[in-house]
PDB file of N, CA and C in Angstrom:
ATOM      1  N   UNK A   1    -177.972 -67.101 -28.976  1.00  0.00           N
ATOM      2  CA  UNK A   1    -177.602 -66.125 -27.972  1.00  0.00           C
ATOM      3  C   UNK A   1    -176.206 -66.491 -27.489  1.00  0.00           C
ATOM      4  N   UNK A   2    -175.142 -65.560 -27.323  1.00  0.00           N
ATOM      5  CA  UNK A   2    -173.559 -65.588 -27.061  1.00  0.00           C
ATOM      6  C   UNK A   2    -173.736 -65.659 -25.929  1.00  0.00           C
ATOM      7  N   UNK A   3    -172.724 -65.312 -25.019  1.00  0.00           N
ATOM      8  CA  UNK A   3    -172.562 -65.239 -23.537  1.00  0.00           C
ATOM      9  C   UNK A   3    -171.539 -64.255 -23.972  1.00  0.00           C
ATOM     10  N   UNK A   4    -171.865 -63.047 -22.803  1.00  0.00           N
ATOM     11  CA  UNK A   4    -171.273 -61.811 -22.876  1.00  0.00           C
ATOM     12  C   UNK A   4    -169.817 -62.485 -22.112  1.00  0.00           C
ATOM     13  N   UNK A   5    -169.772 -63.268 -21.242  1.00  0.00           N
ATOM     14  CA  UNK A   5    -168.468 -63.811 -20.471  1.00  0.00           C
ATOM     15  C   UNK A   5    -168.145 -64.801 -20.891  1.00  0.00           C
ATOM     16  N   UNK A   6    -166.699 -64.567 -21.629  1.00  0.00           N
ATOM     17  CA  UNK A   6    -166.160 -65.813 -22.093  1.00  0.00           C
ATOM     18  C   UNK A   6    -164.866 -65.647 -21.244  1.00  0.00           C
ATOM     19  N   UNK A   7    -164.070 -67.047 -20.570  1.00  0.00           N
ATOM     20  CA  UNK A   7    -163.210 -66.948 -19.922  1.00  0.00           C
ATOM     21  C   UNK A   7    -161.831 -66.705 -21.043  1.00  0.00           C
ATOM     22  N   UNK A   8    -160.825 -66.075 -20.435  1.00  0.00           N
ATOM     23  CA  UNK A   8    -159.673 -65.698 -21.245  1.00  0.00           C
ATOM     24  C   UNK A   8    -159.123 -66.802 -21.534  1.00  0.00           C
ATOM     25  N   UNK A   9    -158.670 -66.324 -22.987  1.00  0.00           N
ATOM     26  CA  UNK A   9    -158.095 -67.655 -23.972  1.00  0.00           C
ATOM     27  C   UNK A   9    -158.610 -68.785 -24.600  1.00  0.00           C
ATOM     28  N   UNK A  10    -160.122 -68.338 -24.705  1.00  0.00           N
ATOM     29  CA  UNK A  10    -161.294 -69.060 -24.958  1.00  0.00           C
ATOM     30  C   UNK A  10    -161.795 -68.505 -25.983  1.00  0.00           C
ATOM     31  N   UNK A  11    -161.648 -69.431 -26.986  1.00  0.00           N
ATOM     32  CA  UNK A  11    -163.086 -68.730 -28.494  1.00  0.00           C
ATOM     33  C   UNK A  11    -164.315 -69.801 -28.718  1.00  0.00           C
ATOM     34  N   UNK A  12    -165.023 -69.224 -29.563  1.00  0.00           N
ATOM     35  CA  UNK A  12    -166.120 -70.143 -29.963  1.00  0.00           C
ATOM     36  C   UNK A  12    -165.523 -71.154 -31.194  1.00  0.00           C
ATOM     37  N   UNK A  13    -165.343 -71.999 -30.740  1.00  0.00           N
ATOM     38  CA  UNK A  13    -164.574 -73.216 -32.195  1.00  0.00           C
ATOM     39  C   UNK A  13    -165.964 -73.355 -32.959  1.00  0.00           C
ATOM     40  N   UNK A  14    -167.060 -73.636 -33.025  1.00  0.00           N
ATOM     41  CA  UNK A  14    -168.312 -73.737 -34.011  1.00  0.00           C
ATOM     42  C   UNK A  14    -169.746 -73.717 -33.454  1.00  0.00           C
ATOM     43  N   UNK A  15    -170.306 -73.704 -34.023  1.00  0.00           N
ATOM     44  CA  UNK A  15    -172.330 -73.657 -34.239  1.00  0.00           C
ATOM     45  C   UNK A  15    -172.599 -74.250 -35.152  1.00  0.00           C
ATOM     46  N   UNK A  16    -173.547 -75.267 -34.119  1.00  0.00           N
ATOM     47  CA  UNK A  16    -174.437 -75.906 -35.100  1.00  0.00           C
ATOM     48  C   UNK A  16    -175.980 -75.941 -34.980  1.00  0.00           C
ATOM     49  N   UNK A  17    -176.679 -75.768 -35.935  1.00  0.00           N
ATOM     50  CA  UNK A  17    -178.092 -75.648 -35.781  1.00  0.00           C
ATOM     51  C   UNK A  17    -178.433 -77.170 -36.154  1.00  0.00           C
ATOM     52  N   UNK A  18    -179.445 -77.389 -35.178  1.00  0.00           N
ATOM     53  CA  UNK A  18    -180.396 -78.818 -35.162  1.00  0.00           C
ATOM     54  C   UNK A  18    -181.530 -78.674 -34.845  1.00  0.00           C
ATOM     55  N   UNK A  19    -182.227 -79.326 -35.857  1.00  0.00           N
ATOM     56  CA  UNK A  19    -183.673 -79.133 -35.924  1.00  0.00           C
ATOM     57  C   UNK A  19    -184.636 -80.420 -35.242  1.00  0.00           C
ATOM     58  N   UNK A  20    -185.437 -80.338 -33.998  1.00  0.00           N
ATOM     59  CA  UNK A  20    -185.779 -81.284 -33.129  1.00  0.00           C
ATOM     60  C   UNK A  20    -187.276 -81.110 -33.006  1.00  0.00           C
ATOM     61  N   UNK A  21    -187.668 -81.840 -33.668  1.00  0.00           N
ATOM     62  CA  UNK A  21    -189.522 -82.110 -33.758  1.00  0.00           C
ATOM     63  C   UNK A  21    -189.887 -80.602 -34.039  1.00  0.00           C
ATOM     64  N   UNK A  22    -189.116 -79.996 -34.833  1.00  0.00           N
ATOM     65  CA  UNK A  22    -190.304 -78.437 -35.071  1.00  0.00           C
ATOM     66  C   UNK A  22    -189.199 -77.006 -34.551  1.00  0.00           C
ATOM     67  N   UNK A  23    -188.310 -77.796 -33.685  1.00  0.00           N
ATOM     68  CA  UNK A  23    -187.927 -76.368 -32.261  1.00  0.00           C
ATOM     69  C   UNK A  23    -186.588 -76.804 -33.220  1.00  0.00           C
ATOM     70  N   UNK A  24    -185.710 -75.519 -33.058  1.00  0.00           N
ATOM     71  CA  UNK A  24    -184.101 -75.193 -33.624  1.00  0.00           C
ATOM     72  C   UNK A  24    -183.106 -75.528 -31.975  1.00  0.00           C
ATOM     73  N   UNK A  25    -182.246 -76.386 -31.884  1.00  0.00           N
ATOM     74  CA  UNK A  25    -181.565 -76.473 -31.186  1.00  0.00           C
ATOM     75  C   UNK A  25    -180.232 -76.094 -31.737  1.00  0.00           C
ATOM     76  N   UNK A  26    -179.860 -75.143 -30.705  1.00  0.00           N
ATOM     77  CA  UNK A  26    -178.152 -74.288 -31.442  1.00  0.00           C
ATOM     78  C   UNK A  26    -177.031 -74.832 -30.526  1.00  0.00           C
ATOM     79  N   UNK A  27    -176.364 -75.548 -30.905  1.00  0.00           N
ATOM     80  CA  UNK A  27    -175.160 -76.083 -29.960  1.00  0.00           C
ATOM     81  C   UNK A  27    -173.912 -75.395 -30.324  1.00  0.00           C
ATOM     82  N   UNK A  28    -173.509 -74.699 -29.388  1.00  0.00           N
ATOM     83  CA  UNK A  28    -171.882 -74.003 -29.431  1.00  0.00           C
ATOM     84  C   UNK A  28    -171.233 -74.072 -28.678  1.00  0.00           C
ATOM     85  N   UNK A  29    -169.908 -74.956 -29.178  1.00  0.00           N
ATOM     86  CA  UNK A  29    -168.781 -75.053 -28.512  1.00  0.00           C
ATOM     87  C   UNK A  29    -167.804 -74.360 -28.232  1.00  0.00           C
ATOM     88  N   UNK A  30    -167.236 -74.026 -27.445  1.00  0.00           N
ATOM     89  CA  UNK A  30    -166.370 -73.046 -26.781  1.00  0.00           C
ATOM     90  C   UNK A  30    -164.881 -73.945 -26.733  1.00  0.00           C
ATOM     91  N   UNK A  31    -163.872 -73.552 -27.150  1.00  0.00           N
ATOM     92  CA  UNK A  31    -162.115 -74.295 -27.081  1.00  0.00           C
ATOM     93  C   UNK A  31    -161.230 -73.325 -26.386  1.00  0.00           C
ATOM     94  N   UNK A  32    -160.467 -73.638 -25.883  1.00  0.00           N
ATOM     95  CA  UNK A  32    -159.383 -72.982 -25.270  1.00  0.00           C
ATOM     96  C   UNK A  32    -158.696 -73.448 -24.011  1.00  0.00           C
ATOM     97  N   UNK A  33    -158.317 -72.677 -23.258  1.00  0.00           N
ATOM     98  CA  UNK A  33    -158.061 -73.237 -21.658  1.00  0.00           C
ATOM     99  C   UNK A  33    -159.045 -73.307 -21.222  1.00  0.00           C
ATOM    100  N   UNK A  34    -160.281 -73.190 -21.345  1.00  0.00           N
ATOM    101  CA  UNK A  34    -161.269 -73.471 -20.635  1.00  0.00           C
ATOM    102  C   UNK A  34    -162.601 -73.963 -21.466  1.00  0.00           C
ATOM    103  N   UNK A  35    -162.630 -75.529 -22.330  1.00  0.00           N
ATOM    104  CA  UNK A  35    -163.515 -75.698 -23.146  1.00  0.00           C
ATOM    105  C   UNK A  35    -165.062 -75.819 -22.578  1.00  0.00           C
ATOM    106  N   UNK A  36    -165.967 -75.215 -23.069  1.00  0.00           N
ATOM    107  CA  UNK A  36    -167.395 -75.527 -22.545  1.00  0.00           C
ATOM    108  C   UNK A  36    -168.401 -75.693 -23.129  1.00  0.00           C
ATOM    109  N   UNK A  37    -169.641 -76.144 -23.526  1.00  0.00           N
ATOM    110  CA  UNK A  37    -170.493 -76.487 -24.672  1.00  0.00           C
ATOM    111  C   UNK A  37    -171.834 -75.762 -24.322  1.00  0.00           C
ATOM    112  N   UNK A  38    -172.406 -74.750 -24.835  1.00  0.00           N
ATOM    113  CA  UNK A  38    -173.405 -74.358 -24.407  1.00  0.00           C
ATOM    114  C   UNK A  38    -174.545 -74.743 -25.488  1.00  0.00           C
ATOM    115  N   UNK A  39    -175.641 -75.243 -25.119  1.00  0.00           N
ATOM    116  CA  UNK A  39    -176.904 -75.791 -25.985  1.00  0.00           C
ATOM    117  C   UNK A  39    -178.450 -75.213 -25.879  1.00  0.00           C
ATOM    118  N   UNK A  40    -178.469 -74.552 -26.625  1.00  0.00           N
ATOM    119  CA  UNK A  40    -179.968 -73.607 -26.673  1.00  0.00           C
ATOM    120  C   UNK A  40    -181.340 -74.408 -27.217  1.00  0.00           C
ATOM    121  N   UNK A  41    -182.153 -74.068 -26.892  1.00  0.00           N
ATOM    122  CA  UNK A  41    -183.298 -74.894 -27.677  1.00  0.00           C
ATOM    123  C   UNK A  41    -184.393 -74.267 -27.166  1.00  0.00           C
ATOM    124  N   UNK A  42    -185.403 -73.602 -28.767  1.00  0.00           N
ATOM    125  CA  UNK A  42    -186.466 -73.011 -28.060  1.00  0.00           C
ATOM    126  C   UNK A  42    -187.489 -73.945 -27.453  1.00  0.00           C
ATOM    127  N   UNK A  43    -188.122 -73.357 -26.676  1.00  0.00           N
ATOM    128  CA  UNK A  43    -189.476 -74.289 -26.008  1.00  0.00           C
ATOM    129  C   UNK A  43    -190.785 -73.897 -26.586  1.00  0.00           C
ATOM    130  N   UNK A  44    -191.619 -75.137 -26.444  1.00  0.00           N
ATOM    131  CA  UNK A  44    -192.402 -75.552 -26.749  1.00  0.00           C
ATOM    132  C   UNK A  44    -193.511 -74.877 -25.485  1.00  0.00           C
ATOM    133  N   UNK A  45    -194.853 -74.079 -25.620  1.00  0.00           N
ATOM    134  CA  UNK A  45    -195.701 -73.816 -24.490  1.00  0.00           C
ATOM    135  C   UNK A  45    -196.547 -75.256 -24.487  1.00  0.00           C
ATOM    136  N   UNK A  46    -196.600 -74.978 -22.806  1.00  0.00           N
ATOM    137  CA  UNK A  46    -197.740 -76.823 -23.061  1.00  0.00           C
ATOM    138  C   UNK A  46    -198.715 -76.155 -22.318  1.00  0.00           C
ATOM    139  N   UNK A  47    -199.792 -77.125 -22.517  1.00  0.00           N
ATOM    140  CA  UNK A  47    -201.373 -76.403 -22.020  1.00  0.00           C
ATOM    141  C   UNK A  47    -201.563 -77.009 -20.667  1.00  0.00           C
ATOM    142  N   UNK A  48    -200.160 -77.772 -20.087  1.00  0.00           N
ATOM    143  CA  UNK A  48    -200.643 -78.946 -19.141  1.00  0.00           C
ATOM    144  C   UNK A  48    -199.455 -78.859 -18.375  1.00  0.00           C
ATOM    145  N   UNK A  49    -199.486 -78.781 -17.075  1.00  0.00           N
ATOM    146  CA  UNK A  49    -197.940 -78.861 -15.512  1.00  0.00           C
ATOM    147  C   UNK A  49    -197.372 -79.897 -16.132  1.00  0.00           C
ATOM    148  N   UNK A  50    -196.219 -79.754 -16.335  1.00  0.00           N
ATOM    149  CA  UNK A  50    -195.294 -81.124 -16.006  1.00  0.00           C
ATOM    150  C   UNK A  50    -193.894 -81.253 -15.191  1.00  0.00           C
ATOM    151  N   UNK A  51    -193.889 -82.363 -14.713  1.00  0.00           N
ATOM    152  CA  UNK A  51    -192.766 -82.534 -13.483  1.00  0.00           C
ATOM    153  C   UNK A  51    -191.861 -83.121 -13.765  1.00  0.00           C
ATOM    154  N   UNK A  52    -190.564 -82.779 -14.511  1.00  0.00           N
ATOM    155  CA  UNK A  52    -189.138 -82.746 -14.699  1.00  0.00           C
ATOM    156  C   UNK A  52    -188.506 -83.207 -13.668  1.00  0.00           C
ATOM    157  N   UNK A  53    -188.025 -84.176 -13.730  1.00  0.00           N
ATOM    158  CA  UNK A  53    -186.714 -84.768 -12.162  1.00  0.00           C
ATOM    159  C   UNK A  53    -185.405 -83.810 -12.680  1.00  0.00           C
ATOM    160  N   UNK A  54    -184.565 -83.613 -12.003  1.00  0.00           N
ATOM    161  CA  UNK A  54    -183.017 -83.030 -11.977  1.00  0.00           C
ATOM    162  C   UNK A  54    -182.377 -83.407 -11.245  1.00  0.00           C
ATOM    163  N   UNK A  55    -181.452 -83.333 -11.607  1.00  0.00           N
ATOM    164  CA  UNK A  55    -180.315 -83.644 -10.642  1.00  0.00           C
ATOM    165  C   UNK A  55    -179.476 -82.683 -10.479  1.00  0.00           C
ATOM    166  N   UNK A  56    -179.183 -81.878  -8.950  1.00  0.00           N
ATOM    167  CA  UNK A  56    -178.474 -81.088  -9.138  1.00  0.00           C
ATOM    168  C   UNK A  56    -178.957 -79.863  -7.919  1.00  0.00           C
ATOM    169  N   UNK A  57    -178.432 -79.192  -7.542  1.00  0.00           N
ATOM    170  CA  UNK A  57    -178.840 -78.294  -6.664  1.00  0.00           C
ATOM    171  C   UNK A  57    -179.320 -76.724  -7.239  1.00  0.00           C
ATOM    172  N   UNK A  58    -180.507 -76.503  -6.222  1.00  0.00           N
ATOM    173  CA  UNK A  58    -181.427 -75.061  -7.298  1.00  0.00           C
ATOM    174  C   UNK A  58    -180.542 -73.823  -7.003  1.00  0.00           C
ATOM    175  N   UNK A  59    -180.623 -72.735  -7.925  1.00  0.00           N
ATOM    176  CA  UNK A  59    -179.829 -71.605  -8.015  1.00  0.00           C
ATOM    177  C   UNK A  59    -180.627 -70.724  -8.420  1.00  0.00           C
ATOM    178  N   UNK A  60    -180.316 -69.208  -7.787  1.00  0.00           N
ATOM    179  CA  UNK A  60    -181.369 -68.597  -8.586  1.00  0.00           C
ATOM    180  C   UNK A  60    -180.297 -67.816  -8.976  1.00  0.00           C
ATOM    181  N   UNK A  61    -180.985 -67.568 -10.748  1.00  0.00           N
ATOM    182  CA  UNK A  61    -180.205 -67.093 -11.652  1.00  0.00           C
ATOM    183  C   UNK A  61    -180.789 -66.258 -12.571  1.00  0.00           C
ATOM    184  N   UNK A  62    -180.656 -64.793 -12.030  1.00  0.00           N
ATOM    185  CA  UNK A  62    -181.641 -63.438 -12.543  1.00  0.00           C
ATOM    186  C   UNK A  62    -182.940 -63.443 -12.458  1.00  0.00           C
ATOM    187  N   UNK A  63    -183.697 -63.832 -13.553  1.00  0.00           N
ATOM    188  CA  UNK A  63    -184.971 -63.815 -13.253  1.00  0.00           C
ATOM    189  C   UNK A  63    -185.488 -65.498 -13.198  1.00  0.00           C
ATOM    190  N   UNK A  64    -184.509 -66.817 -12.691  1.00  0.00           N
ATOM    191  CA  UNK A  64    -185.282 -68.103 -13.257  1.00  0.00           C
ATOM    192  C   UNK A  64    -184.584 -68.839 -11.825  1.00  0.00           C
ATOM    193  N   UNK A  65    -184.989 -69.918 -11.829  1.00  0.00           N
ATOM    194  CA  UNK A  65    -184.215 -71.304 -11.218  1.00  0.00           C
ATOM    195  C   UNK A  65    -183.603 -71.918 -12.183  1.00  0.00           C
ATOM    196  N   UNK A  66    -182.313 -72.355 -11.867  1.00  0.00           N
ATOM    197  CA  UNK A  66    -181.602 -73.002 -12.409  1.00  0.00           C
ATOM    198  C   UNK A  66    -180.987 -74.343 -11.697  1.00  0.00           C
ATOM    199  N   UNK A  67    -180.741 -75.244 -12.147  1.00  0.00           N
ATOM    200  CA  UNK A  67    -180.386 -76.182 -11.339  1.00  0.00           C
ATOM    201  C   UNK A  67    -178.883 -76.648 -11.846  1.00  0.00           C
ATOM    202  N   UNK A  68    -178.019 -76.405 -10.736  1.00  0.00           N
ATOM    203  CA  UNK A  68    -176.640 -76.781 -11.041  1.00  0.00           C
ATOM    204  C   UNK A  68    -175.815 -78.087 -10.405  1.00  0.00           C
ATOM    205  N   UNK A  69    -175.088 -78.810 -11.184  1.00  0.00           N
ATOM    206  CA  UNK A  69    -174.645 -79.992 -10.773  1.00  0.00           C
ATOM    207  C   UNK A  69    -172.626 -79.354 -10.753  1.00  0.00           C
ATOM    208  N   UNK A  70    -171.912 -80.494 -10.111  1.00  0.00           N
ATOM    209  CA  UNK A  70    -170.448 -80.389 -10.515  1.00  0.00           C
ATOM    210  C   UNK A  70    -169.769 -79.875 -11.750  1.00  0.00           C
ATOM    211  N   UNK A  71    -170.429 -80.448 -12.932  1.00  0.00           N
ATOM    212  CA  UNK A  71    -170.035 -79.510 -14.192  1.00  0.00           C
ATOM    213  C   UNK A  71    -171.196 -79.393 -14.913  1.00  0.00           C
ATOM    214  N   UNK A  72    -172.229 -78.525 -14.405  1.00  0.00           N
ATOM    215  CA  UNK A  72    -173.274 -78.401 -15.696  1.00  0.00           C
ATOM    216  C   UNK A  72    -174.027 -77.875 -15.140  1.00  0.00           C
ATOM    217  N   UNK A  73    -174.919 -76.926 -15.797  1.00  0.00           N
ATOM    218  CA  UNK A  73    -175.876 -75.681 -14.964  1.00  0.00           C
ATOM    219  C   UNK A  73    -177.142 -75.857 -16.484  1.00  0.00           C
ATOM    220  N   UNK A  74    -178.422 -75.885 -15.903  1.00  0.00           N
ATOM    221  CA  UNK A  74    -179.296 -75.979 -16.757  1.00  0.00           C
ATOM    222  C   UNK A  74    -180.475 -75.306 -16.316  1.00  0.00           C
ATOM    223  N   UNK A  75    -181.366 -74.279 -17.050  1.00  0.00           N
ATOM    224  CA  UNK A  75    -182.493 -73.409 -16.749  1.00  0.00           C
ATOM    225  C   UNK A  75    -183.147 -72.783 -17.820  1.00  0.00           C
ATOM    226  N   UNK A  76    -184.476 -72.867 -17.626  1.00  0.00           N
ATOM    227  CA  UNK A  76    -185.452 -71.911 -18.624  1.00  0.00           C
ATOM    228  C   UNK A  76    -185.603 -70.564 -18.515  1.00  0.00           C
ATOM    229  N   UNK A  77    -185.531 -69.838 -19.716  1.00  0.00           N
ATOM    230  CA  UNK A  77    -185.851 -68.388 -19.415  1.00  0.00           C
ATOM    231  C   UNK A  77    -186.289 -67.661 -20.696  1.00  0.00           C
ATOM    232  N   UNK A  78    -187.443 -66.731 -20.993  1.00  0.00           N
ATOM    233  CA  UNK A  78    -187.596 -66.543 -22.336  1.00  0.00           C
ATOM    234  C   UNK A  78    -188.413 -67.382 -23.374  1.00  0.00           C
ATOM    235  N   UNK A  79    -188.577 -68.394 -23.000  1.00  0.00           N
ATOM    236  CA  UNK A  79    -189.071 -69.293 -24.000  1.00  0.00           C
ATOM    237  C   UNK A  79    -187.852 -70.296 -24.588  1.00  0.00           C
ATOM    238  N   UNK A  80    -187.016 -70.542 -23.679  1.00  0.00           N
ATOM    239  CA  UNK A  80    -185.347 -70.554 -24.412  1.00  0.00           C
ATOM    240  C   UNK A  80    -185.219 -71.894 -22.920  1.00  0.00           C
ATOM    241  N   UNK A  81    -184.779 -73.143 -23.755  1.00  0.00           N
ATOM    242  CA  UNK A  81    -183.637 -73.836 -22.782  1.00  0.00           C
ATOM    243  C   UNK A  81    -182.475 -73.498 -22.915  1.00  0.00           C
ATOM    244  N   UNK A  82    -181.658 -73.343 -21.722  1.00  0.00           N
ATOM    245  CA  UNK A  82    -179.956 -73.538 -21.912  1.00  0.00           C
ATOM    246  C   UNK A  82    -179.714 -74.850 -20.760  1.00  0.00           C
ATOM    247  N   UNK A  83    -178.896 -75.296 -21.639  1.00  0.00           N
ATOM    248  CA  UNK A  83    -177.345 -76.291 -20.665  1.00  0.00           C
ATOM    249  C   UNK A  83    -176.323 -76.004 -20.717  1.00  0.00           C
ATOM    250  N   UNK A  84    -175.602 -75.865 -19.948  1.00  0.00           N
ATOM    251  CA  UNK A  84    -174.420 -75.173 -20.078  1.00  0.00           C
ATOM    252  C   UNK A  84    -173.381 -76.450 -19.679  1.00  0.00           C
ATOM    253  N   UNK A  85    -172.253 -76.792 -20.274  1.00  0.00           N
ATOM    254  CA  UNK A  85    -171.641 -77.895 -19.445  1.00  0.00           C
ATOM    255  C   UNK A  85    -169.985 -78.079 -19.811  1.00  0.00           C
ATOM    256  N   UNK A  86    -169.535 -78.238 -18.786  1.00  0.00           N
ATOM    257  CA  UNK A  86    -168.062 -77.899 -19.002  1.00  0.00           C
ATOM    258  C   UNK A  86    -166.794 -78.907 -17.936  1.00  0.00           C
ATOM    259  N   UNK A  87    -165.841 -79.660 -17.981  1.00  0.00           N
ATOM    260  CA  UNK A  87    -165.010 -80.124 -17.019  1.00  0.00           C
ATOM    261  C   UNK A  87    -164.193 -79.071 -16.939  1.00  0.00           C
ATOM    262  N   UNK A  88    -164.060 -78.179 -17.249  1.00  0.00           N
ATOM    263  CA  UNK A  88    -162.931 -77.514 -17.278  1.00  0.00           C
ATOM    264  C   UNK A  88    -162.957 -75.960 -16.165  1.00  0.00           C
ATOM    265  N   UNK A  89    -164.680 -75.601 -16.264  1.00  0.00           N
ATOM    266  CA  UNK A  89    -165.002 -74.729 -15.733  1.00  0.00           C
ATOM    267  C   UNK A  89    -165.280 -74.949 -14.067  1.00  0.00           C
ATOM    268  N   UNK A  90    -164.840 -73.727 -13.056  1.00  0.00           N
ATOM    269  CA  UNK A  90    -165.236 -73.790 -11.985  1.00  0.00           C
ATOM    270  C   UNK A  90    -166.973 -73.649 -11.650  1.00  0.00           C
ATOM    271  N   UNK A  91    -167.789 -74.127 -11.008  1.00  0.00           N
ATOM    272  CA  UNK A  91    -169.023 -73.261 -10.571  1.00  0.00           C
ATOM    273  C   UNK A  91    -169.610 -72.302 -10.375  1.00  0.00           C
ATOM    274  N   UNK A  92    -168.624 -71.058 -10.363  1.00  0.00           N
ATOM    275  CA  UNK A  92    -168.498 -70.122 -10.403  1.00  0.00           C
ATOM    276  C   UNK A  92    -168.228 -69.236 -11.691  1.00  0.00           C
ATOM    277  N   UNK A  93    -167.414 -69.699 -12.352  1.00  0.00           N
ATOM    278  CA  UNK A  93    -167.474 -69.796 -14.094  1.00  0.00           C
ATOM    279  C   UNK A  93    -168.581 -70.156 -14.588  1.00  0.00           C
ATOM    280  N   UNK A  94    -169.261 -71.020 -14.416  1.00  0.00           N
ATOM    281  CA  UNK A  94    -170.295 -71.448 -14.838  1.00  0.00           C
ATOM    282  C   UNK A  94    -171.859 -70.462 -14.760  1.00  0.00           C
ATOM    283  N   UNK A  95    -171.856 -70.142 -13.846  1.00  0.00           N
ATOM    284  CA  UNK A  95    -172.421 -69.215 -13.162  1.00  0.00           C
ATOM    285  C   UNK A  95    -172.509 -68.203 -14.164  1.00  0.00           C
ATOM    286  N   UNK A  96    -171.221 -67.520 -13.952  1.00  0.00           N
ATOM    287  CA  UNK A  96    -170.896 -66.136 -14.777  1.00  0.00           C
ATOM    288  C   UNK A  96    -171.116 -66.327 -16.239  1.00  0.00           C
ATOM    289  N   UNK A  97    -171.027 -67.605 -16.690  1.00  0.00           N
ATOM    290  CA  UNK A  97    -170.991 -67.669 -18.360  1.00  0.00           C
ATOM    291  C   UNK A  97    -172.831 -67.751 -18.596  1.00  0.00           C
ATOM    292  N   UNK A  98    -173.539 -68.188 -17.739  1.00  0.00           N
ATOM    293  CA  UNK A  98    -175.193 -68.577 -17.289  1.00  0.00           C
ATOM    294  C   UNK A  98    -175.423 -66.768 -17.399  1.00  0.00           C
ATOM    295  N   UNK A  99    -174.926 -66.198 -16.331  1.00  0.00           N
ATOM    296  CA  UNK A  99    -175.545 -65.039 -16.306  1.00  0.00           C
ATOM    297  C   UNK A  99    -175.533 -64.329 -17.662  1.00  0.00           C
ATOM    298  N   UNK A 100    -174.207 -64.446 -17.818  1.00  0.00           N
ATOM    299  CA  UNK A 100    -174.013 -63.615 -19.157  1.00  0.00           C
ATOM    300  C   UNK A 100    -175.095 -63.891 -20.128  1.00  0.00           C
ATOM    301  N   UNK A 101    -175.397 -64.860 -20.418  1.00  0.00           N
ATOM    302  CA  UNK A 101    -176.387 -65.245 -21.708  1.00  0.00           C
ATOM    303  C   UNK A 101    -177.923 -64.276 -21.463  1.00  0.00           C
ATOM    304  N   UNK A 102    -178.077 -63.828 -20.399  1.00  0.00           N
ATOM    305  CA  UNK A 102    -179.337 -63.325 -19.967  1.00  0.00           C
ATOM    306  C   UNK A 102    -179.287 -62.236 -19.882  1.00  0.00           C
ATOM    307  N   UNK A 103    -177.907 -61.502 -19.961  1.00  0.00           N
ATOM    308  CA  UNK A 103    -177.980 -59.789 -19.796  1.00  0.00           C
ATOM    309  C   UNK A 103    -177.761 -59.301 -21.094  1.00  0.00           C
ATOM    310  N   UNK A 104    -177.694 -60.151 -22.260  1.00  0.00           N
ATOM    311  CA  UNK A 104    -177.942 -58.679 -23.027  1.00  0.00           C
ATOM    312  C   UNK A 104    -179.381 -58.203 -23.243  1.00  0.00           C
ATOM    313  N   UNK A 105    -178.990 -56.805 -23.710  1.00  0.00           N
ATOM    314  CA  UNK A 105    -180.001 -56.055 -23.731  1.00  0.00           C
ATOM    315  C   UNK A 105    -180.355 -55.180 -25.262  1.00  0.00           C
ATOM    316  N   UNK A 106    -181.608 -55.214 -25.957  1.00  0.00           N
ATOM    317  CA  UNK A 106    -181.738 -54.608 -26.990  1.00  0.00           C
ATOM    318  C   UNK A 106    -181.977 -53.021 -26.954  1.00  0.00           C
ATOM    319  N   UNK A 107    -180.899 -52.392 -27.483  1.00  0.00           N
ATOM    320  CA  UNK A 107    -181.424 -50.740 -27.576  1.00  0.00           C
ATOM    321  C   UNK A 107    -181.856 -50.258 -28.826  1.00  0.00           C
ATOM    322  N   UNK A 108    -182.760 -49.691 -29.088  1.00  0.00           N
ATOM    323  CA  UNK A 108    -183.706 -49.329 -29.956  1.00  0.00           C
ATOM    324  C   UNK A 108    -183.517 -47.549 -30.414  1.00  0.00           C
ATOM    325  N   UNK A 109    -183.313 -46.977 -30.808  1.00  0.00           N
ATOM    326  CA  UNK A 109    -182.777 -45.361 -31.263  1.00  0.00           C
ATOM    327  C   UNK A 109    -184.504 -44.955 -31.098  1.00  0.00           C
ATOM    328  N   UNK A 110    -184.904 -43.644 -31.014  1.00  0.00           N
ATOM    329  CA  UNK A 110    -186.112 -43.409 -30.719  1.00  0.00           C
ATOM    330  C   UNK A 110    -185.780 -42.097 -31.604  1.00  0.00           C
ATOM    331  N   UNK A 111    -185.057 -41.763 -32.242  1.00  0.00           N
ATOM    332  CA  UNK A 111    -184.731 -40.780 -33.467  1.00  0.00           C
ATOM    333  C   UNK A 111    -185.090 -41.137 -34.961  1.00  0.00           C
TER     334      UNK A 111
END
């Protein structure tokens, strides 16, 4: 999944797919004036609560919690982890590049 907001003067330099006990983890790096690394990984359903520590302050971000630190924003949504993490980006950038990954939308022709 892309992020509909990429900051100006920014491309995707590569993708890489990694394969982690079963689940595809997609890591893509972002170069430019504003480099940032975004890391996908599907999830696993568990039959059982579990309690994750974070570090970082909670955000709500469309339909999830997200928990954001100084440079790095991380949240479940979909069946889908993202981390998002960047020195270069403001919090607010960060934000916007987070949202983006969650708004696209599939249209389907009914013709």
């Amino acid at each position: 999944i892309y992020p509909l907001y990429i900051p100006a003067n920014t491309h995707l330099q590569s993708s890489e797919t990694v394969e982690t006990d079963g689940a595809d983890r997609v890591i893509l790096t972002f170069a430019g004036d504003k480099n940032f690394v975004i890391v996908e990984e599907t999830l696993k359903a568990s039959d059982e609560f579990e309690i994750i520590p974070v570090l970082g302050d909670p955000l709500l971000l469309d339909k999830t919690i997200a928990v954001i630190s100084n440079n790095s924003i991380s949240w479940h949504a979909d069946n889908m982890s993202y981390y998002l993490v960047s020195s270069d980006l403001s919090s607010s950038e960060l934000v916007s590049v987070a949202t983006s990954l969650g708004n696209s939308k599939t249209v389907v022709s009914t013709k």
